[in-house]
N, C-alpha and C. Protein backbone atom coordinates (compact mmCIF):
# COMPACT_ATOMS: atom_id res chain seq x y z
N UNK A 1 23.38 4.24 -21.77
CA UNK A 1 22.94 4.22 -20.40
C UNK A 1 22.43 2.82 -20.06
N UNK A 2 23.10 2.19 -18.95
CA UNK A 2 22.44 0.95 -18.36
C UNK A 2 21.04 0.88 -17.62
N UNK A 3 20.21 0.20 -17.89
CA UNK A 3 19.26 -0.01 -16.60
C UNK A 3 19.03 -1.09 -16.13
N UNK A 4 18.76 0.08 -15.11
CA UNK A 4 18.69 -1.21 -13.56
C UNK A 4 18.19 -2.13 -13.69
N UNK A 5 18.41 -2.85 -12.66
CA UNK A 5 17.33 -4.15 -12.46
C UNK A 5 16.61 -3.44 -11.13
N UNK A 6 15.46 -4.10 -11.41
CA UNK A 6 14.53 -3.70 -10.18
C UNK A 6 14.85 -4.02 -8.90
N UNK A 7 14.65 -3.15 -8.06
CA UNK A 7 14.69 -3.69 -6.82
C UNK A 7 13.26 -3.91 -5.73
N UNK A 8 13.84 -4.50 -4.93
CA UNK A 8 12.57 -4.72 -4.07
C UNK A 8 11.64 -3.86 -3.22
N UNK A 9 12.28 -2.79 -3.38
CA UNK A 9 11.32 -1.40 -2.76
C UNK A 9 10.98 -0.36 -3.96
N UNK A 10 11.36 -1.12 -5.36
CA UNK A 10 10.39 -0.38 -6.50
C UNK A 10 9.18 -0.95 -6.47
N UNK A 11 8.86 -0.31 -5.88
CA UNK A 11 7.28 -0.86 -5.62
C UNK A 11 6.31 0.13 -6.78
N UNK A 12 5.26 -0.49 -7.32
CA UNK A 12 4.61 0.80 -8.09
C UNK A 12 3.64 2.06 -7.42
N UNK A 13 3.47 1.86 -5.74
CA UNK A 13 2.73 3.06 -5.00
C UNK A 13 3.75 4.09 -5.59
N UNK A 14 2.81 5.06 -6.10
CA UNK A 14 3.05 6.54 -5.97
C UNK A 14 3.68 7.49 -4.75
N UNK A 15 4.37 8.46 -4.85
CA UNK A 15 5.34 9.05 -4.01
C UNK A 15 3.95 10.40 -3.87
N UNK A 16 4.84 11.26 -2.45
CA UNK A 16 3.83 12.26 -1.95
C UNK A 16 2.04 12.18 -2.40
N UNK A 17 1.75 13.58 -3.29
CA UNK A 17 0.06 13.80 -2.93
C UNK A 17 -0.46 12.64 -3.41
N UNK A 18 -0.38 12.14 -4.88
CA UNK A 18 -0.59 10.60 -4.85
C UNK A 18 -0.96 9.59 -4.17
N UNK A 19 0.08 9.33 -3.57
CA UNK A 19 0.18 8.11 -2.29
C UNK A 19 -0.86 8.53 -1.19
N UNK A 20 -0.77 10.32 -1.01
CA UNK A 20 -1.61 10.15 0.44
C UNK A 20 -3.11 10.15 -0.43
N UNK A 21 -3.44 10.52 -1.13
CA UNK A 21 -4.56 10.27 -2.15
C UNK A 21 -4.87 8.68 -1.96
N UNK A 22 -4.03 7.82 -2.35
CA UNK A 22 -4.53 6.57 -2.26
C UNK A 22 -4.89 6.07 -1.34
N UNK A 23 -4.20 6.53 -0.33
CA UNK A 23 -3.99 5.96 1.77
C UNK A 23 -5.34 6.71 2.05
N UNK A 24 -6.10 7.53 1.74
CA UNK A 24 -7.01 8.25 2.03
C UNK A 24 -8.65 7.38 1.68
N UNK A 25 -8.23 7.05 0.36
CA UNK A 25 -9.00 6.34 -0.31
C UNK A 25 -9.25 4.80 0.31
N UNK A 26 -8.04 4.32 0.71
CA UNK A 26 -7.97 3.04 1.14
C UNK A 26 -8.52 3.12 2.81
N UNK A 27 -8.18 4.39 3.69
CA UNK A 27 -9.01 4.65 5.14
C UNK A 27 -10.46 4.49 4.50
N UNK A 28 -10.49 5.51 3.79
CA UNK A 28 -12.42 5.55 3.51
C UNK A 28 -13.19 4.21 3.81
N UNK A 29 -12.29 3.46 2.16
CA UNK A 29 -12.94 2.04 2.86
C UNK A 29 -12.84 0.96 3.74
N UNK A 30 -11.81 0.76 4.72
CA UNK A 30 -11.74 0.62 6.12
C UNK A 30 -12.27 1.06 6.90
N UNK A 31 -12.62 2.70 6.95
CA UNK A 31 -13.48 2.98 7.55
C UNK A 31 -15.05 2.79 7.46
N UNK A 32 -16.00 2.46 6.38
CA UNK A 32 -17.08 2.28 6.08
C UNK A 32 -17.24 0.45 6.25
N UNK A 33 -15.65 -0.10 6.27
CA UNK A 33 -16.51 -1.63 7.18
C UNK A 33 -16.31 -1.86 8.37
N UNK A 34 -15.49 -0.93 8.83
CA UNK A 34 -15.30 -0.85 10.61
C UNK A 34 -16.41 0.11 11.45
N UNK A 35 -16.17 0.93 10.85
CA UNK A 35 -17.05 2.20 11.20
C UNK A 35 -16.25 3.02 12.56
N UNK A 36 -15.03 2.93 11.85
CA UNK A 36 -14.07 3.74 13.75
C UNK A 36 -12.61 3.64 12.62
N UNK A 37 -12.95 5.34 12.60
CA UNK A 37 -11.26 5.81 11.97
C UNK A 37 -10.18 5.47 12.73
N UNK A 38 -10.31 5.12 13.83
CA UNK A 38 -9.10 4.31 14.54
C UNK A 38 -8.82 3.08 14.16
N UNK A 39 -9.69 2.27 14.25
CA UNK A 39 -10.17 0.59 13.56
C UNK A 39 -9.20 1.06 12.39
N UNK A 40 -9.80 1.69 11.57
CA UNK A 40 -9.34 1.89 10.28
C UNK A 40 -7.72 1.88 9.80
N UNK A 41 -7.13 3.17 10.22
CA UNK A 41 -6.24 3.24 10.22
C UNK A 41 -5.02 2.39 10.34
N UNK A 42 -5.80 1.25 11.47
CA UNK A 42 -4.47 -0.26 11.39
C UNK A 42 -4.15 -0.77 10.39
N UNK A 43 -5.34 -1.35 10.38
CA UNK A 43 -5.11 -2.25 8.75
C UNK A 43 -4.27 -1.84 7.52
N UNK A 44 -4.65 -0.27 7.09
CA UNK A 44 -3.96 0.43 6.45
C UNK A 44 -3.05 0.47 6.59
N UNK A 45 -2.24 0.84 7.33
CA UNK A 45 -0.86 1.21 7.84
C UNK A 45 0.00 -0.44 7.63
N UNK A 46 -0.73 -1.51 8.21
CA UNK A 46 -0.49 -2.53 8.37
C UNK A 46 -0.41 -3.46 6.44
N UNK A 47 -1.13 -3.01 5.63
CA UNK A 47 -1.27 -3.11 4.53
C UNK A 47 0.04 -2.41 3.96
N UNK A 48 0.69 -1.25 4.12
CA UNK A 48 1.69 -0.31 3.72
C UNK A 48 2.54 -0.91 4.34
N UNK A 49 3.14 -1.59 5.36
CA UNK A 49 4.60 -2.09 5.60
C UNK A 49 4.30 -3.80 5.22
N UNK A 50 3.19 -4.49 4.54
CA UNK A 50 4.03 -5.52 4.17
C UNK A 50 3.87 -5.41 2.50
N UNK A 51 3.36 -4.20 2.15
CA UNK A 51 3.14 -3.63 0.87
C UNK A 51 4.75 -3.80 0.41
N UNK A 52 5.67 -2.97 1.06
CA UNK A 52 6.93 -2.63 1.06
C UNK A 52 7.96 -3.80 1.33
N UNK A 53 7.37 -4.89 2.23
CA UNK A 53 8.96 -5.65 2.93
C UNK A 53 8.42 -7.10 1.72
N UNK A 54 7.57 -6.91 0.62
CA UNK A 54 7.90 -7.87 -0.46
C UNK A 54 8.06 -7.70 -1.11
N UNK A 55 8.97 -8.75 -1.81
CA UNK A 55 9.91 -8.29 -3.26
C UNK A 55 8.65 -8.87 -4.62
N UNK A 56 7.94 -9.62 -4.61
CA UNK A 56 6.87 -9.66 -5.64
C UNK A 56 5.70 -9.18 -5.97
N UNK A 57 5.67 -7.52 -5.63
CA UNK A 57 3.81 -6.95 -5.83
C UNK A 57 2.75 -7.76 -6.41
N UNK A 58 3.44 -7.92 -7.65
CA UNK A 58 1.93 -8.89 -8.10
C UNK A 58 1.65 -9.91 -7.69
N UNK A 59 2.71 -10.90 -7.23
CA UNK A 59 2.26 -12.40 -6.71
C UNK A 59 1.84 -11.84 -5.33
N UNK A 60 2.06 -10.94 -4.31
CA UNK A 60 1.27 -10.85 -3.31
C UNK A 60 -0.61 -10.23 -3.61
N UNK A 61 -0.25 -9.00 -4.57
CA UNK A 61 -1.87 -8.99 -5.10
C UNK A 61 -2.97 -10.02 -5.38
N UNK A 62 -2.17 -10.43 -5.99
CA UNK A 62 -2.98 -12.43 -6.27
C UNK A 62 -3.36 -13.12 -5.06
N UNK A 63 -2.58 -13.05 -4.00
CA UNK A 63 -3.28 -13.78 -3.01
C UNK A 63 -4.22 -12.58 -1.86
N UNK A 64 -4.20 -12.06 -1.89
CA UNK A 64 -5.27 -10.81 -0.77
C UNK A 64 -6.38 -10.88 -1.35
């Protein structure tokens, strides 16, 4: 059996209860420095699509 080479949307976030586990975790604390689950929610969301549109997880971890 061959394996792959990675691609750029193998990202290591977790799929379903997981993921919303983490996104939950990650509102909490958006929400406790905004203090407005709306506030909150941007960033997050906003964190999750450029989470996804880069091909190097760790070299972007390094710089945030």
């Amino acid at each position: 059996m061959r394996s792959r080479e990675p691609q750029h949307h193998d990202h290591p976030i977790r799929s379903g209860s997981e993921r919303d586990h983490e996104r939950s975790q990650l509102i909490g604390l958006a929400y406790r420095l905004l203090r407005s689950l709306s506030e909150a929610e941007d960033p997050v969301q906003e964190t999750y699509a450029r989470w996804y549109a880069i091909r190097s997880p760790g070299t972007w971890l390094t710089r945030i």
